[in-house]
Structures are given as structure tokens and as C-alpha cells.
C-alpha atoms as a PDB file:
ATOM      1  CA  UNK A   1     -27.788  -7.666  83.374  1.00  0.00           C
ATOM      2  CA  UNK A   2     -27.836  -9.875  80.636  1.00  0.00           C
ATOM      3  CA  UNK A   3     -30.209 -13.143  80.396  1.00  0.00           C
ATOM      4  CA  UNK A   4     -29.098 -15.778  80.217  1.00  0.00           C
ATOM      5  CA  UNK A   5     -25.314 -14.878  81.408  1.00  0.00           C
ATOM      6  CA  UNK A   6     -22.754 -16.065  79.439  1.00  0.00           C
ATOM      7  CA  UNK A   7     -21.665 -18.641  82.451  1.00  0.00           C
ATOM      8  CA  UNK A   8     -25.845 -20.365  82.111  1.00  0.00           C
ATOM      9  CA  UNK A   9     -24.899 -20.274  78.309  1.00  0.00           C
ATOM     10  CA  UNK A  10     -21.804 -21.594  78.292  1.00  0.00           C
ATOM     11  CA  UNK A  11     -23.272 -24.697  80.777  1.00  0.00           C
ATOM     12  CA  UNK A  12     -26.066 -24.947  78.294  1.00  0.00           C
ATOM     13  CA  UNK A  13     -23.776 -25.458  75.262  1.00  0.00           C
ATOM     14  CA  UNK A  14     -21.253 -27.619  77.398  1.00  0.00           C
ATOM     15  CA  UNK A  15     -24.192 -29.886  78.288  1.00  0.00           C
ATOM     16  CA  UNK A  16     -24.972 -30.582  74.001  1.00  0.00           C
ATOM     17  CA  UNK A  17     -20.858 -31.329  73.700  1.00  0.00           C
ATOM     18  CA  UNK A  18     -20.642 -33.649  76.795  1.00  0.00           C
ATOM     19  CA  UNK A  19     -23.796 -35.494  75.348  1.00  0.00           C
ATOM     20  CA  UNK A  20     -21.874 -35.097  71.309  1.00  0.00           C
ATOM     21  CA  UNK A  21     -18.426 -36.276  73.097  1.00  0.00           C
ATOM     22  CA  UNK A  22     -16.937 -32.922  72.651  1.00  0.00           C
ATOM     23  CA  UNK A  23     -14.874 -31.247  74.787  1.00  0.00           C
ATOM     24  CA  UNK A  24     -15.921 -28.092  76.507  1.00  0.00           C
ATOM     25  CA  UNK A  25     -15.430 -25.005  76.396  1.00  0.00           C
ATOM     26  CA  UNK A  26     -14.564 -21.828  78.522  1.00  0.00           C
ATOM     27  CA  UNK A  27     -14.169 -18.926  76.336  1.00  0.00           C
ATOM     28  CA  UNK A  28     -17.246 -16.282  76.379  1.00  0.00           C
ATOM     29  CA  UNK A  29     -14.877 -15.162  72.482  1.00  0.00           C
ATOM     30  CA  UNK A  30     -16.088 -19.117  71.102  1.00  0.00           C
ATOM     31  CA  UNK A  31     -19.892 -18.387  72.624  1.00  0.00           C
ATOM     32  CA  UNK A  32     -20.222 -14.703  71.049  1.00  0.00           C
ATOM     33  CA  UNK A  33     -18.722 -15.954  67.782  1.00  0.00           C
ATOM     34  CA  UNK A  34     -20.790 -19.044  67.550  1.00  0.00           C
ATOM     35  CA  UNK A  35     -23.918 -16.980  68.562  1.00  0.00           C
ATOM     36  CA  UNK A  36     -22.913 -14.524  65.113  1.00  0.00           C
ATOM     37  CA  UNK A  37     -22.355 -17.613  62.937  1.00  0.00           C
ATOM     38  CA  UNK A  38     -25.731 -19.164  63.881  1.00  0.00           C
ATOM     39  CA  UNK A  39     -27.631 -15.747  63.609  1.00  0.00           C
ATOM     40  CA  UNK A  40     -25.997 -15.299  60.280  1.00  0.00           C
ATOM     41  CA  UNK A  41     -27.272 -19.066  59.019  1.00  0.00           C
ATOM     42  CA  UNK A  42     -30.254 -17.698  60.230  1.00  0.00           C
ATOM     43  CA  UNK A  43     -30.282 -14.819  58.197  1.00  0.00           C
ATOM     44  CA  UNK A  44     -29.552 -16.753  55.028  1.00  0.00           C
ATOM     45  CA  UNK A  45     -32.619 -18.635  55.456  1.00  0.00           C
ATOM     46  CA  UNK A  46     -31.877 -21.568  57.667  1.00  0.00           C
ATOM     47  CA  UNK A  47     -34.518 -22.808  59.549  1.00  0.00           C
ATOM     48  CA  UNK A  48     -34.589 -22.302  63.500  1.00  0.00           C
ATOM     49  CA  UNK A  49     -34.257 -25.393  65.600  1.00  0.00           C
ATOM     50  CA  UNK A  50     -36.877 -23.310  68.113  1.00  0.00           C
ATOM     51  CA  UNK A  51     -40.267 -21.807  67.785  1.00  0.00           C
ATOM     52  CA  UNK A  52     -40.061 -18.731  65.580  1.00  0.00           C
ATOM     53  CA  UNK A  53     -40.666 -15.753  68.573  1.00  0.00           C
ATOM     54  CA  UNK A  54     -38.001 -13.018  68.097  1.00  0.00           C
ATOM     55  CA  UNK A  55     -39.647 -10.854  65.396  1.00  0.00           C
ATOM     56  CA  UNK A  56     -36.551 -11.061  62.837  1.00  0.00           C
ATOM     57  CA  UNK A  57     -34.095 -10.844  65.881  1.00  0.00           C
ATOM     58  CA  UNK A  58     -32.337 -13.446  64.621  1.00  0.00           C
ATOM     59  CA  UNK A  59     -28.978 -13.042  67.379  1.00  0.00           C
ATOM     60  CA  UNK A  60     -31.673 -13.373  70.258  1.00  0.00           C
ATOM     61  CA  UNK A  61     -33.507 -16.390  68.279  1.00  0.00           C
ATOM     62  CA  UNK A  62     -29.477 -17.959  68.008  1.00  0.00           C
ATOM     63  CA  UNK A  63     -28.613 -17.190  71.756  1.00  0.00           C
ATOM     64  CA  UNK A  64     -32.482 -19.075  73.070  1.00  0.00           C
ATOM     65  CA  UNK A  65     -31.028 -21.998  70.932  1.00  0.00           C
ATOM     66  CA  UNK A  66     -27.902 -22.067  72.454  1.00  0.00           C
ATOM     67  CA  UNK A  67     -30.212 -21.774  75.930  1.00  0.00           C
ATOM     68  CA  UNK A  68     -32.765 -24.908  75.190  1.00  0.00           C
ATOM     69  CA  UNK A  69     -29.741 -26.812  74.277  1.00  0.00           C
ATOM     70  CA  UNK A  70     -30.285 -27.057  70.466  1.00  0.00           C
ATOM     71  CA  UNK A  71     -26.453 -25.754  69.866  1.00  0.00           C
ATOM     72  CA  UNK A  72     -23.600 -27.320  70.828  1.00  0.00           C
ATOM     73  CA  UNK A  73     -19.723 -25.695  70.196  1.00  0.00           C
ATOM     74  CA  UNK A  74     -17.119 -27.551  68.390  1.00  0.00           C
ATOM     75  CA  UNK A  75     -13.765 -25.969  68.527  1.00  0.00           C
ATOM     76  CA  UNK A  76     -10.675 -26.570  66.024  1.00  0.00           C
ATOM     77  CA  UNK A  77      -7.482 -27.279  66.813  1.00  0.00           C
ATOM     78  CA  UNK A  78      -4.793 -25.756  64.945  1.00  0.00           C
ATOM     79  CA  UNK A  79      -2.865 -27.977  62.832  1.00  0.00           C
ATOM     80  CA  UNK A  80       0.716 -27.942  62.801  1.00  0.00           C
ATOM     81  CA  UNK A  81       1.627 -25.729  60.188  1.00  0.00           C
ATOM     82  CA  UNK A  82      -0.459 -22.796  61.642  1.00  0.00           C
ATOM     83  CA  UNK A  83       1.741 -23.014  64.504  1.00  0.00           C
ATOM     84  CA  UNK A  84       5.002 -22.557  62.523  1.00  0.00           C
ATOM     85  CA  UNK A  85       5.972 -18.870  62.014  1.00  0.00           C
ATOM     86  CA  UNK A  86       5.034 -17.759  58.493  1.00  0.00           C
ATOM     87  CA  UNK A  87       6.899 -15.728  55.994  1.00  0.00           C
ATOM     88  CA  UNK A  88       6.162 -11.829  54.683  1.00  0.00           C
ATOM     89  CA  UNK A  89       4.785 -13.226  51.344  1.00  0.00           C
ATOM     90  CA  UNK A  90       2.401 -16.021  53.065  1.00  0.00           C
ATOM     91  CA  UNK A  91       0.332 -14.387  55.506  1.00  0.00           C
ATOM     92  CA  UNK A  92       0.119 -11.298  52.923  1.00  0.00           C
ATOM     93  CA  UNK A  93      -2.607 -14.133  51.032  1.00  0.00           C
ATOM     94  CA  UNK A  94      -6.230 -13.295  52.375  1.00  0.00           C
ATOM     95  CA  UNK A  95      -8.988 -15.415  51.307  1.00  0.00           C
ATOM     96  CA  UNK A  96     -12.004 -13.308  50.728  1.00  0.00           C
ATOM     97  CA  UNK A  97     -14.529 -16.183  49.235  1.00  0.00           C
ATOM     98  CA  UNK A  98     -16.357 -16.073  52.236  1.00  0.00           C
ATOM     99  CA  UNK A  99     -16.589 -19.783  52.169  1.00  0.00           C
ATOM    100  CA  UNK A 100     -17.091 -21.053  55.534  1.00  0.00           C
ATOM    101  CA  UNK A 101     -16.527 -24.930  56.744  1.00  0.00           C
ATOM    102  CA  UNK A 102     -19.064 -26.681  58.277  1.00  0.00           C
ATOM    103  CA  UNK A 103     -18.733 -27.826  61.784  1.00  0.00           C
ATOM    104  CA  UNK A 104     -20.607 -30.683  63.351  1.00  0.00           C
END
């Protein structure tokens, strides 16, 4: 069994949006990929919001974050073009600069 389940981690980052006016959210896909994108700021030397005590484990030192509330989940809504139906030619372009937007 896994500690903390994704239901006590998904209240934990619910409580940080309610408290950042955000809305919630109920998708264990935006947990695990927020979980990745904070262990992988980690990684590139980002300083933990949390007592260094994971040994260079830096997923498990993202998830106890997202546990004492440090984390909170912002989701994007998809703007109106990305809802229209694309052409051949325009969804062939792939943007490999690995150049990530911020989200507060």
C-alpha cells in the first residue's frame, strides 16, 4: 500500500489551492505529473521547501511536499484553438526546446 494514498495527497494539494483560490482537482494523472515536474526542479538544483531527508530521492522528497502542504496544483485550461481540429501539416510541428512554463 502506498503512503500517503493518492486520495490523502490529492486532499493535501486541494487544501494549498482552496487557500491560493484555485480550483481543485481530481485526477491522480495531474498529481503523478506534478509529483515528476517538482522532482525534476529538484534535480536541477532547486531548493526543497522541506527538510532535506530522502537521500537524493528526490520523487519521495516532491511527494512529502505535496503531503505537508508546500505544493499546490494549478491546472490549464485549453484555449480555444487547441480545441479546434488541426490539420496534417500542424500537429506534424513538435517543439523539442524543452522549455517549460512556469505555473503559480
Amino acid at each position: 500500500m502506498l503512503h500517503p494514498s493518492y486520495k490523502e495527497l490529492i486532499d493535501h494539494v486541494n487544501h494549498v489551492n482552496t487557500e491560493m483560490g484555485k480550483p481543485p482537482i481530481n485526477s491522480r494523472y495531474s498529481l503523478v505529473m506534478a509529483a515528476s515536474k517538482r522532482a525534476r526542479a529538484l534535480i536541477d538544483q532547486e531548493s526543497p521547501m522541506i527538510q532535506d531527508r530522502y537521500n537524493g530521492r528526490m520523487l519521495s522528497l516532491a511527494i512529502a511536499e505535496m503531503e505537508q502542504e508546500k505544493i499546490g496544483i494549478v491546472t490549464r485550461e485549453p484555449s480555444q484553438d487547441e480545441n479546434e481540429s488541426k490539420g496534417f501539416d500542424e500537429m506534424a510541428v513538435v517543439d523539442l526546446s524543452n522549455q517549460y512554463e512556469d505555473e503559480e
